[in-house]
Protein backbone atom coordinates (compact mmCIF):
# COMPACT_ATOMS: atom_id res chain seq x y z
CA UNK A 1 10.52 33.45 0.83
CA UNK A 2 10.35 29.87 1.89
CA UNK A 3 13.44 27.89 2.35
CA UNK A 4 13.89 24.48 0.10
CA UNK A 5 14.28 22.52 3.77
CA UNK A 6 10.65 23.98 4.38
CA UNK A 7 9.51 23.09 0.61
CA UNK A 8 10.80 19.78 1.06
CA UNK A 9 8.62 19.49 4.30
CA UNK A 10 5.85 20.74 2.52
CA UNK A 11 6.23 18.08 -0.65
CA UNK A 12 6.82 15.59 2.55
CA UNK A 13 3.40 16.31 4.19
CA UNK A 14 1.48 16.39 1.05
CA UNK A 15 2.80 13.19 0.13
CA UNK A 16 2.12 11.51 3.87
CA UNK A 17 -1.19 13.53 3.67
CA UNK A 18 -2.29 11.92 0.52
CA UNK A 19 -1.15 7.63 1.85
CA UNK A 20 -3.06 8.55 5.28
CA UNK A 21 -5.86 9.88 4.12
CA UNK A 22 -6.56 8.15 0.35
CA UNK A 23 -5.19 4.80 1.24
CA UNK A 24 -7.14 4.41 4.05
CA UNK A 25 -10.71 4.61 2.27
CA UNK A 26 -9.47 1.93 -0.69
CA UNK A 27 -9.67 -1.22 1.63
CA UNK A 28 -13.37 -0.28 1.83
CA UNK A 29 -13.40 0.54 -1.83
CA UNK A 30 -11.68 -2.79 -2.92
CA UNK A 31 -14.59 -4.54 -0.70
CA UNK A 32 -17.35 -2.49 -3.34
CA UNK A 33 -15.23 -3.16 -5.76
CA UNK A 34 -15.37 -6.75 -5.66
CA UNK A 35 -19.10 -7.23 -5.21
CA UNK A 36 -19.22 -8.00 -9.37
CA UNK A 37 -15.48 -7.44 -10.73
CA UNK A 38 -13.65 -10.72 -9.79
CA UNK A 39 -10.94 -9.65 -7.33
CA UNK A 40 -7.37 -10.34 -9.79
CA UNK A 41 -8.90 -8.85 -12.63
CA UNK A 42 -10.04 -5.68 -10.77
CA UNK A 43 -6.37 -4.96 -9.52
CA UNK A 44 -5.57 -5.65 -13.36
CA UNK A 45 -7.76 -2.76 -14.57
CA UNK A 46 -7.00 -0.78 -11.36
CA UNK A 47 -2.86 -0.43 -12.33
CA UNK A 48 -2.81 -1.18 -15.54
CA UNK A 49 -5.14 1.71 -16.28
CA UNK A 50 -3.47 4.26 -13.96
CA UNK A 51 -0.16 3.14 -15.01
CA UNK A 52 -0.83 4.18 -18.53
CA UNK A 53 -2.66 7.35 -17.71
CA UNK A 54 0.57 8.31 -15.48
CA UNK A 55 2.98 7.04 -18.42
CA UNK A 56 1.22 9.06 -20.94
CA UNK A 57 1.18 12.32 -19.16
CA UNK A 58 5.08 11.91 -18.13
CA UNK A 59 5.52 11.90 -22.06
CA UNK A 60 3.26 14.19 -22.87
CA UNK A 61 5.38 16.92 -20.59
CA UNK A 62 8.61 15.62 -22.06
CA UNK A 63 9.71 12.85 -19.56
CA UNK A 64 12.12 10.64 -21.58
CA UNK A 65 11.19 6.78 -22.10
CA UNK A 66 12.32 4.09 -19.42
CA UNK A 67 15.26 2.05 -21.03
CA UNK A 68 14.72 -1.62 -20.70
CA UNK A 69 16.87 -2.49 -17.57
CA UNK A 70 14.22 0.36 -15.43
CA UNK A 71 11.49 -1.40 -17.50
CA UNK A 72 12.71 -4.60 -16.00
CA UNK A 73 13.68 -3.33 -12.36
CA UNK A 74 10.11 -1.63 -12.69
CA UNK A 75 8.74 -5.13 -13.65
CA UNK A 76 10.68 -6.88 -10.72
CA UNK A 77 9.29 -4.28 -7.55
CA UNK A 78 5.21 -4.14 -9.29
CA UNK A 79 5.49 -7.86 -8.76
CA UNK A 80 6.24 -7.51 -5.19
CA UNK A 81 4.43 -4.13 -4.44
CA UNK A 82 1.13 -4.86 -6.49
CA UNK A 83 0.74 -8.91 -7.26
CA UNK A 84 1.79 -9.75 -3.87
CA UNK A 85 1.22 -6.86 -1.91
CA UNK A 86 -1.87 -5.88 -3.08
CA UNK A 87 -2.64 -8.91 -4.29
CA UNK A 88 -2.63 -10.63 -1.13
CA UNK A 89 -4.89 -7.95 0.23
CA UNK A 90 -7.55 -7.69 -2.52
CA UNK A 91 -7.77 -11.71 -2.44
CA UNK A 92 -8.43 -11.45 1.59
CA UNK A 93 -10.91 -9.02 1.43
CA UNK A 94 -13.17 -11.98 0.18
CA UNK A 95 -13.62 -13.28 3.62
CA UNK A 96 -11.98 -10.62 6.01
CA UNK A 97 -13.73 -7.29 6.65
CA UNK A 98 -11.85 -3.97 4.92
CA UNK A 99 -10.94 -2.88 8.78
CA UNK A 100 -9.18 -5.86 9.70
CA UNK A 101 -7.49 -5.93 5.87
CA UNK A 102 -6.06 -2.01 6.75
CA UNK A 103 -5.22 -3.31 10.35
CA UNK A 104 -3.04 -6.61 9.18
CA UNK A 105 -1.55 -4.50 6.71
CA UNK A 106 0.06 -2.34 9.99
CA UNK A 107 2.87 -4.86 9.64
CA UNK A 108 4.67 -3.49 7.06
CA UNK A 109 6.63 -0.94 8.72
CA UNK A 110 7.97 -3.84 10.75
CA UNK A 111 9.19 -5.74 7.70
CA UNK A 112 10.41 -3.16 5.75
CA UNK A 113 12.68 -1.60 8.60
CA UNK A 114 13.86 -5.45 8.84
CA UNK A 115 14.91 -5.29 4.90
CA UNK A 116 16.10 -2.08 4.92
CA UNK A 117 18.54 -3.45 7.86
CA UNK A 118 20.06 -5.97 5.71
CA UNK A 119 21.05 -3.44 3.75
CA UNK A 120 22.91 -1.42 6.44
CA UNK A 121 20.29 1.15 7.48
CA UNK A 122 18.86 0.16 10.56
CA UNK A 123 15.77 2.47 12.31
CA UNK A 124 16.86 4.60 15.52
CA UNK A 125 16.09 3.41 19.10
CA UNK A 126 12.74 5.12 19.24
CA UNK A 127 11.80 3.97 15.65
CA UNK A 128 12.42 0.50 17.41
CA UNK A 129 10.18 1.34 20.16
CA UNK A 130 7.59 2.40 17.57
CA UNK A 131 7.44 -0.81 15.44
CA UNK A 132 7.35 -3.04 18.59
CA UNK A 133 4.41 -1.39 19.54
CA UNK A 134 3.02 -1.67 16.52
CA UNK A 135 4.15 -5.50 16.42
CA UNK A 136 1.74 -6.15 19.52
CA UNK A 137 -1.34 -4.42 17.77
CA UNK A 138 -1.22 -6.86 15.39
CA UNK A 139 -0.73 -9.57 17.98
CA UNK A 140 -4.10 -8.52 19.45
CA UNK A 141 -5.38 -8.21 15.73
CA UNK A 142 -4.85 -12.07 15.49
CA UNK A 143 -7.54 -12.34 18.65
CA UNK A 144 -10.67 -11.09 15.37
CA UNK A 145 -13.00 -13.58 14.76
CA UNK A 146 -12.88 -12.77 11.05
CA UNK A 147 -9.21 -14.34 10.83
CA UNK A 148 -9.55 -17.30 12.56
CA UNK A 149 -12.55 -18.11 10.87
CA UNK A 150 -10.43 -17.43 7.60
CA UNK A 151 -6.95 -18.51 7.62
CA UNK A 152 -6.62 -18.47 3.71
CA UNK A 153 -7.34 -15.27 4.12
CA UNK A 154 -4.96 -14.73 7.39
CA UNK A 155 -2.03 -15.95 5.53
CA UNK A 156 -2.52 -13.65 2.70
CA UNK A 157 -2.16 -10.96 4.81
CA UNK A 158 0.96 -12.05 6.08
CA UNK A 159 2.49 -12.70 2.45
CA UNK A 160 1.09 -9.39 0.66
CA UNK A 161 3.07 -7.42 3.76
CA UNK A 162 5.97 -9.36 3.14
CA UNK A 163 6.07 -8.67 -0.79
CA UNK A 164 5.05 -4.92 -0.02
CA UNK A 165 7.79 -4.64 2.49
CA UNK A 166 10.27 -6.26 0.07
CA UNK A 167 9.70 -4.66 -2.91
CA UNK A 168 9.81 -1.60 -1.44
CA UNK A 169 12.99 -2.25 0.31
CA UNK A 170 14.45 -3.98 -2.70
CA UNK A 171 13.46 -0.72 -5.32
CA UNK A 172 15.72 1.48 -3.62
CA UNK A 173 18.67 -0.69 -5.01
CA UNK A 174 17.66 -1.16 -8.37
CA UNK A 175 18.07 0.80 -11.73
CA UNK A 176 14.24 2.93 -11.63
CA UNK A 177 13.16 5.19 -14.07
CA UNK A 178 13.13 8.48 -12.10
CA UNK A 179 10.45 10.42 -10.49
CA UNK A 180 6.61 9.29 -11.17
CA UNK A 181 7.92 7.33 -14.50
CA UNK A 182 8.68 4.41 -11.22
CA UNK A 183 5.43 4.26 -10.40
CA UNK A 184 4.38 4.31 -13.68
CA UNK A 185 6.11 1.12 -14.82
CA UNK A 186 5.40 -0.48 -11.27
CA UNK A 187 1.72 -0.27 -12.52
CA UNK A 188 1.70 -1.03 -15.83
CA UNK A 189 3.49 -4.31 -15.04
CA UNK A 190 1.66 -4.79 -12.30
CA UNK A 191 -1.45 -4.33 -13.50
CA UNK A 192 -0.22 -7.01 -16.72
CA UNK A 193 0.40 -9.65 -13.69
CA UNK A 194 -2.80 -9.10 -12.45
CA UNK A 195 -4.17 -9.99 -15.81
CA UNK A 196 -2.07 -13.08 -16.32
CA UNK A 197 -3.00 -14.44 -12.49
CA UNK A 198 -6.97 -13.59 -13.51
CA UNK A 199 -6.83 -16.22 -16.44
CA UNK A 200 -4.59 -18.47 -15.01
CA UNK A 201 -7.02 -18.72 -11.35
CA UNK A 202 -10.05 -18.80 -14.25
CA UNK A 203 -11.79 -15.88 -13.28
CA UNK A 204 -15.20 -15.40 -15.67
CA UNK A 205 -15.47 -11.89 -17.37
CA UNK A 206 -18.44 -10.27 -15.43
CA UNK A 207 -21.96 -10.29 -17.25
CA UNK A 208 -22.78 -7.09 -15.81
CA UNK A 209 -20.58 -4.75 -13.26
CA UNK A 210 -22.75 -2.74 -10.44
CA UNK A 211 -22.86 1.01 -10.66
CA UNK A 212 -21.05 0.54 -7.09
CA UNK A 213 -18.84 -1.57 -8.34
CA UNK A 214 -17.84 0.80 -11.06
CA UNK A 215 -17.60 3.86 -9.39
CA UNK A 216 -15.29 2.29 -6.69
CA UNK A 217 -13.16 0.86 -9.39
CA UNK A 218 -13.08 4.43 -10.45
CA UNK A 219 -12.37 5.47 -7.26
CA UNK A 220 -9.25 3.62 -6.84
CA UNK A 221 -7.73 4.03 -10.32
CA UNK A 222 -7.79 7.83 -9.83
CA UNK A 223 -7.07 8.61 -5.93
CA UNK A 224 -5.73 4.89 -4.81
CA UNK A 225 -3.53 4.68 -8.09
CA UNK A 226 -2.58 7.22 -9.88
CA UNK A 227 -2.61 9.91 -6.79
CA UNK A 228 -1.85 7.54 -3.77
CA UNK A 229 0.41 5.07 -5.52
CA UNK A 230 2.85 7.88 -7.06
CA UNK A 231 3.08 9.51 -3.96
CA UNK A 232 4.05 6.39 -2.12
CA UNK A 233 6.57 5.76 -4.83
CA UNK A 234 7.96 9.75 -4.25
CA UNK A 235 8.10 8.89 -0.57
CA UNK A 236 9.60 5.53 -0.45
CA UNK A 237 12.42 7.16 -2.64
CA UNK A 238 12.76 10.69 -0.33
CA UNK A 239 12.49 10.01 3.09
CA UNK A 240 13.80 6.83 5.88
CA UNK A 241 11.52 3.99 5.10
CA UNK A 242 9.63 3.98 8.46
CA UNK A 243 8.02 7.70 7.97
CA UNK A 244 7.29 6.18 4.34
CA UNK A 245 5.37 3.45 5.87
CA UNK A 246 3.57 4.78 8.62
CA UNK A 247 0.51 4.72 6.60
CA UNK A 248 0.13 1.30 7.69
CA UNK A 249 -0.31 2.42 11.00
CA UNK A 250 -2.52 5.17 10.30
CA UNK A 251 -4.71 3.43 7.90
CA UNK A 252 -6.43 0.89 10.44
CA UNK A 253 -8.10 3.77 12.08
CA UNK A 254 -9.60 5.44 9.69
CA UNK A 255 -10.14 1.64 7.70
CA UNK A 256 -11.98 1.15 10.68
CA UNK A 257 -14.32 4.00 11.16
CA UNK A 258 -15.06 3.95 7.58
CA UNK A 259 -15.89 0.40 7.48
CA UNK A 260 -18.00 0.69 10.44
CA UNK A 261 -19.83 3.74 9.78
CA UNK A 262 -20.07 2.90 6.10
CA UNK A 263 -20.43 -0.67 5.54
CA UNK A 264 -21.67 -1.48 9.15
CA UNK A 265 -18.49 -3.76 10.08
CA UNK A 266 -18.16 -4.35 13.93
CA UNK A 267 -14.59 -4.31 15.70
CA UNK A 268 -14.07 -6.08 18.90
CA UNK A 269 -12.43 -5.42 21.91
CA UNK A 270 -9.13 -6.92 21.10
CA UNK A 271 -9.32 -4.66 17.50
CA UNK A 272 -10.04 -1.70 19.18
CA UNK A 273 -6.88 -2.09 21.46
CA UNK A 274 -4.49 -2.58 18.26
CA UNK A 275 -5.99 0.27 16.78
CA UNK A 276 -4.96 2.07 19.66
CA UNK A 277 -1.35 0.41 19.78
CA UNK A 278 -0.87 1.20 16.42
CA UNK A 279 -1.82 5.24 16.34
CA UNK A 280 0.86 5.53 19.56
CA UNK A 281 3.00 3.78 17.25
CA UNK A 282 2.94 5.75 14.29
CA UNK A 283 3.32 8.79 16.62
CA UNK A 284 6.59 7.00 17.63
CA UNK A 285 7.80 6.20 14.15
CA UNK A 286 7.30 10.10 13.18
CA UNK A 287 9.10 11.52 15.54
CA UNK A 288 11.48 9.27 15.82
CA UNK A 289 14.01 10.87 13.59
CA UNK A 290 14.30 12.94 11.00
CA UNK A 291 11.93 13.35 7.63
CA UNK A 292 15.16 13.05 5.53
CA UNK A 293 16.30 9.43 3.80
CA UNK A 294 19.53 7.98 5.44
CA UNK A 295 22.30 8.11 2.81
CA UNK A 296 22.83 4.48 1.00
């Protein structure tokens, strides 16, 4: 009979299994996507859609309604996590190449271990060692063409990581519903800003949305949302925040050999060295202590 510490593992591994592998095909996905949704109102139907889907079969199965302070802490960390976070990234994607997205995006470990410090639970020495390394892969990120060319798109980057790193810092001290019902609400509302942004930046209701369009909208509502989102939320919530976000150093690689074997993006020199920075990184990060949060 298994032990729980080995069930635990197991839950552990499915959930890093599912951020590693899902995640790192949506930056590609939100690229399709785009071609005829407008970018805000894409990440509206993305979340809002999955959120409800989640909500309704937590109720269905007898999950008791949110109460309206975790409705509002919910409300508070999809703002961070999805308008900014995600935000940032779909609204880059218009200039910068999915691979480079998924390889900016390697920040947020760095950021989050940096919040989670100001709240008294700073990463161990080789954790430290980990997210310095994968500090310089981005450094040699900022060498791609694609981001000097763009800085609009440079700088979103840079603020959806922040937000991201934030929020998820920030949702371990506030009143969430438990379980998936967190993720839930983080969509819904979420995918209600996203709404609110689309009209206010004016963007036109497509005439007519691409079957590739569709199906990668698709695509991410059911394995970028609803699978990869709640198991984020699970981890983020269950184990120390850098093994949570190591997906942002595993990502880039497979982001990059998906873009470039499926979309025919190139990758220079200097982004083939931070992909490289970044996987001995994440390696770092992993074993750099145990799979287990730190108490609060």
């Amino acid at each position: 009979m298994a032990s729980p510490q080995s069930g635990e593992r197991l839950k552990v591994f499915i959930a890093l299994a599912s951020v590693y592998i899902l995640w790192s095909s949506t930056y590609l996905a939100i690229r399709i996507a785009i071609e005829s949704i407008p970018p805000f109102m894409m990440a509206g139907l993305r979340f809002f859609i999955s959120g409800w889907v989640v909500y309704a079969f937590l109720r269905f199965t007898g999950v008791k309604a949110p109460e309206k302070k975790e409705w509002a802490a919910g409300a508070l960390v999809g703002f961070l996590l999805l308008l900014v976070g995600n935000g940032g990234v779909v609204y880059a994607e218009q200039w910068v190449a999915s691979s480079l997205a998924a390889l900016g995006v390697a920040t947020v470990p760095l950021w989050t271990v940096l919040f989670f410090g100001l709240w008294g639970r700073w990463p161990s020495r080789l954790e430290w060692v980990g997210v310095a390394l994968g500090f310089a892969g981005v450094v040699l990120l900022n060498l791609e063409g694609d981001f000097r060319a763009h800085p609009a798109g440079a700088l979103a980057i840079i603020v959806a990581t922040i937000g991201w790193s934030l929020g998820s810092a920030w949702g371990r001290r506030l009143p969430l519903p438990k379980g998936l019902m967190a993720a839930a609400v983080q969509m819904i509302a979420g995918g209600f800003f996203f709404f609110v942004l689309s009209f206010l930046w004016g963007e036109p209701v497509p005439e007519a949305v691409s079957f590739r369009s569709g199906m990668a909208l698709l695509y991410l509502i059911v394995f970028g949302a609803i699978i990869g989102f709640s198991a984020y939320t699970w981890l983020i919530n269950n184990v120390r925040a850098s093994l949570a976000t190591s997906y942002a150093y595993v990502n880039p690689v497979f982001a990059v050999l998906l873009g470039v074997a499926a979309a025919g993006e190139k990758i220079s020199g200097a982004g083939l060295g931070a992909m490289a920075a970044i996987t001995a990184a994440v390696m770092l990060v992993i074993f750099g202590g145990s799979t287990t949060k730190q108490s609060d």
